[in-house]
Protein backbone atom coordinates (compact mmCIF):
# COMPACT_ATOMS: atom_id res chain seq x y z
CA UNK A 1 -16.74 6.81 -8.92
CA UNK A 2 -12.91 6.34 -9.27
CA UNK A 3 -11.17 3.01 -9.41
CA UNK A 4 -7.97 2.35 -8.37
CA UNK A 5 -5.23 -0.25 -9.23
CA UNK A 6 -4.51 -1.22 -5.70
CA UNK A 7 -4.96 -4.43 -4.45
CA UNK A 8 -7.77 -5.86 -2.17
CA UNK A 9 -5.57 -7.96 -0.16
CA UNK A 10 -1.65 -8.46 1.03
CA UNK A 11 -0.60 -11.75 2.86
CA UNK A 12 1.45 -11.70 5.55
CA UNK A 13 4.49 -12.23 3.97
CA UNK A 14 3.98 -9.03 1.93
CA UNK A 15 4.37 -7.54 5.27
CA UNK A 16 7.35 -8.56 6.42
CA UNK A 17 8.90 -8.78 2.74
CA UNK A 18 8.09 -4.74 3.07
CA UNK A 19 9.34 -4.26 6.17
CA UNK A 20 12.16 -5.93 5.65
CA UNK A 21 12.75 -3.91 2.27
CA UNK A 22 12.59 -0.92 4.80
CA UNK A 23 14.71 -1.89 7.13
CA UNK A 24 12.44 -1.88 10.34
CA UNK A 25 11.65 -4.06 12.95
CA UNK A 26 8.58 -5.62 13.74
CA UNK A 27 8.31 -2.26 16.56
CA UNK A 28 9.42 0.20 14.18
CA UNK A 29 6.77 -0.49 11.40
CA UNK A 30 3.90 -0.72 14.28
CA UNK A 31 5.04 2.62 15.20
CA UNK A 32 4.85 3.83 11.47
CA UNK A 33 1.53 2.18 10.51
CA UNK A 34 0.01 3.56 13.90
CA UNK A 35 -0.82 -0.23 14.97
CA UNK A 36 0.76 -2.53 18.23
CA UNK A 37 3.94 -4.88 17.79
CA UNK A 38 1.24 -8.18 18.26
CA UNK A 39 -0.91 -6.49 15.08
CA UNK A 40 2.19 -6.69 13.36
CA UNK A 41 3.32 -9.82 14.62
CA UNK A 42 -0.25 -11.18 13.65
CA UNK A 43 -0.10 -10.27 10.27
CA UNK A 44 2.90 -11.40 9.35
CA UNK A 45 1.99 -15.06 10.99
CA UNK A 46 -1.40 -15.06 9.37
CA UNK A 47 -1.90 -17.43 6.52
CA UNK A 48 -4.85 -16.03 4.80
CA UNK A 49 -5.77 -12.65 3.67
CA UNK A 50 -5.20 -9.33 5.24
CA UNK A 51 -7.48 -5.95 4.19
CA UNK A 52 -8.02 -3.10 5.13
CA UNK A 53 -6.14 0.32 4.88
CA UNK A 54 -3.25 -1.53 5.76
CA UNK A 55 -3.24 -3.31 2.08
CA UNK A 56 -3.28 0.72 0.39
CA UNK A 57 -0.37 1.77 2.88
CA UNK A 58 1.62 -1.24 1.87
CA UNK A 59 0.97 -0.96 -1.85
CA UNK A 60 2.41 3.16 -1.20
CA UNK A 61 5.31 1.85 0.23
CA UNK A 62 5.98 -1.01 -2.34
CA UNK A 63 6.15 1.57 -4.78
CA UNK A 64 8.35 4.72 -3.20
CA UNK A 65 9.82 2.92 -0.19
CA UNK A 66 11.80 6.29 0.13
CA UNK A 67 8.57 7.82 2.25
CA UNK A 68 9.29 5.70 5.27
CA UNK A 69 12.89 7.32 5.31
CA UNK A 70 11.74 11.16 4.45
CA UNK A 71 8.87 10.61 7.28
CA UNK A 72 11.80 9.17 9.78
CA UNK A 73 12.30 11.64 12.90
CA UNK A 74 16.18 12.23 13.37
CA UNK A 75 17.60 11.96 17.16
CA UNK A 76 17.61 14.88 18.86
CA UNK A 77 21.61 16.04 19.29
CA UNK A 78 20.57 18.85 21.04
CA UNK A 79 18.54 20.33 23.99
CA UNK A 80 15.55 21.70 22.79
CA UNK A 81 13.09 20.39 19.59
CA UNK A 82 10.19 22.46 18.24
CA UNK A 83 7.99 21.12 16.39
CA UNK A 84 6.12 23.52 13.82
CA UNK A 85 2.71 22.00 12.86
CA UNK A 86 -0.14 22.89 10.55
CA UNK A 87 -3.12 21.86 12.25
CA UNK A 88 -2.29 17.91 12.93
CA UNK A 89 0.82 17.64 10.40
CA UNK A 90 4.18 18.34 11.64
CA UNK A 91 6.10 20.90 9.01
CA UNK A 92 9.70 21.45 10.29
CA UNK A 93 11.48 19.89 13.61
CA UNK A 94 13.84 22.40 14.37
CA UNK A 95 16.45 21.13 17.42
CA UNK A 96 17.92 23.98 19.26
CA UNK A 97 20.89 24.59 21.71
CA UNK A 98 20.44 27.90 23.09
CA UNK A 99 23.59 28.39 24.63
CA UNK A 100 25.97 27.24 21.74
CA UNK A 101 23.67 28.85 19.72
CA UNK A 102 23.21 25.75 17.15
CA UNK A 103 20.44 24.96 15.39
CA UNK A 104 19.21 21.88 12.68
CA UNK A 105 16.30 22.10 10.75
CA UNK A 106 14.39 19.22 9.07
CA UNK A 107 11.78 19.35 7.06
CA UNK A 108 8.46 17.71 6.37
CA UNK A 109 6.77 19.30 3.64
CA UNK A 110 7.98 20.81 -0.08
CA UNK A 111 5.75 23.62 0.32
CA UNK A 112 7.48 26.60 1.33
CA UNK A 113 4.53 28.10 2.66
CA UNK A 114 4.39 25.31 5.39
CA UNK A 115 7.78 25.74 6.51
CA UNK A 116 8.43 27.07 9.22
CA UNK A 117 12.13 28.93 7.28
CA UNK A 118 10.16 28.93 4.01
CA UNK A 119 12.75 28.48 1.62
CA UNK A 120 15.76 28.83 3.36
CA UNK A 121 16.92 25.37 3.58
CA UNK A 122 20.34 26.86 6.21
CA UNK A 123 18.88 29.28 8.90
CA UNK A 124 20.46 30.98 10.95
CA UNK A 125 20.64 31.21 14.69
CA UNK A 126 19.32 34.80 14.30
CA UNK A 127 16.92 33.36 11.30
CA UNK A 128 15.34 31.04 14.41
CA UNK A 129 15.44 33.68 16.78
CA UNK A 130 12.81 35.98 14.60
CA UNK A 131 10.91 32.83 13.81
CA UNK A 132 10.12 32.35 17.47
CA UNK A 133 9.17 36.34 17.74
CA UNK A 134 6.92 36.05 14.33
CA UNK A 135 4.85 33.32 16.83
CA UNK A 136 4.74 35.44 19.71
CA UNK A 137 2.80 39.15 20.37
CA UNK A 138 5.24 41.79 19.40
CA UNK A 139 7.69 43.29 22.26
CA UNK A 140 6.59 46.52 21.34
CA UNK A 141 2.61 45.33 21.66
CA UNK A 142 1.08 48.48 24.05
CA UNK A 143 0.23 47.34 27.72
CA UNK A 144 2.51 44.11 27.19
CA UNK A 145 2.90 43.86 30.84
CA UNK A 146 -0.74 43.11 31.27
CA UNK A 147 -0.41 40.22 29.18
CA UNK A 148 2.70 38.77 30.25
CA UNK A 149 1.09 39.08 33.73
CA UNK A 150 -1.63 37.02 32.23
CA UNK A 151 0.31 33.86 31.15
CA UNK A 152 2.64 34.11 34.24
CA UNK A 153 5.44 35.26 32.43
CA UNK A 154 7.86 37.67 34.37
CA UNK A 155 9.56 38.78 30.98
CA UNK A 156 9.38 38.97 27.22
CA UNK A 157 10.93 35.60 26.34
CA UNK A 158 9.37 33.96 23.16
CA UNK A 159 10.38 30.11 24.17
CA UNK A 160 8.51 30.85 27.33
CA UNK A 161 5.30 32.25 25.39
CA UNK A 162 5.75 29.92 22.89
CA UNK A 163 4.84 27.62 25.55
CA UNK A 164 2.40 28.91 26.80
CA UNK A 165 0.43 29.73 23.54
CA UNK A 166 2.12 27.00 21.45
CA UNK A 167 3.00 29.94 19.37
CA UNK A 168 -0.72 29.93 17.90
CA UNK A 169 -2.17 33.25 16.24
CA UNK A 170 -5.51 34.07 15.74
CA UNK A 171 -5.08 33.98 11.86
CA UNK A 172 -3.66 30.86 10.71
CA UNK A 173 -3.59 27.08 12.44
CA UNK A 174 -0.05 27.04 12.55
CA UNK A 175 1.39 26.38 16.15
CA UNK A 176 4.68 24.83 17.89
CA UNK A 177 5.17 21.99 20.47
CA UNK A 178 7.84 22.09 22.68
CA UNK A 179 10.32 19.00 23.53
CA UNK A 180 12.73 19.54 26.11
């Protein structure tokens, strides 16, 4: 068995020392830990010992406080946000304005593989615009009709089969949510 050189407690003023290294209110760190404004509002009031995963999330961010900020979800200047996941993990937010034809891509992830421009840190409009098709059946896919029919689609449009499908094919666990 491993050990670890983490701590088995934090006190509540470890908390909101952190937090306040990070620059987040009391709401914005319950929304990054995944907890409720009173759980952080309890720690940081409580006198005696806190444990739990909280105390390895805390000793993380104690020692690259820069994940909070690379994890941090930039608003939305435009109309439309995709979000390309692998399986539960969100890889790339690209926001979208179809008519000006703008796009701006952030990314989650190093790995290349898992993004969804790869290694092309400055797509293109065009760039998105096969990136939605490379989710989607092809146009030129025989008896395409029948299965536009089938998701109530009255033309090839990938944003529209995107959301249907969530842009998921049968050979990876990639896929795409939709924000409008």
């Amino acid at each position: 068995m491993k050990n670890y050189v983490i701590p088995n407690q934090i006190t509540g003023s470890d908390i909101k020392s952190l937090r306040t290294i990070l620059g987040m209110t009391q709401r914005e760190f319950a929304a990054f830990t995944g907890s409720s404004v009173r759980t952080v509002e309890s720690w940081e009031s409580k006198d005696g010992e806190i444990t739990g995963p909280i105390v390895t999330l805390l000793e993380i961010l104690i020692r690259n406080p820069e994940i909070a900020g690379k994890l941090e979800l930039p608003p939305n200047r435009l109309k439309l946000r995709l979000f390309y996941m692998y399986k539960n993990m969100v890889c790339t937010v690209i926001d979208v304005d179809e008519l000006e034809h703008t796009i701006e891509v952030h990314n989650y992830t190093d790995k290349p593989l898992f993004r969804a421009f790869g290694v092309n840190p400055a797509p293109t409009y065009e760039d998105y615009e096969e990136f939605l098709e490379s989710r989607c059946f092809p146009r030129e896919r025989d008896k395409i009709k029948i299965e536009l029919k089938a998701l109530e689609i009255p033309f090839y449009d990938p944003i529209m089969i995107i959301e249907r499908t969530q842009g998921r094919m049968a050979e990876d666990e990639f896929w795409i949510r939709i924000e409008r």
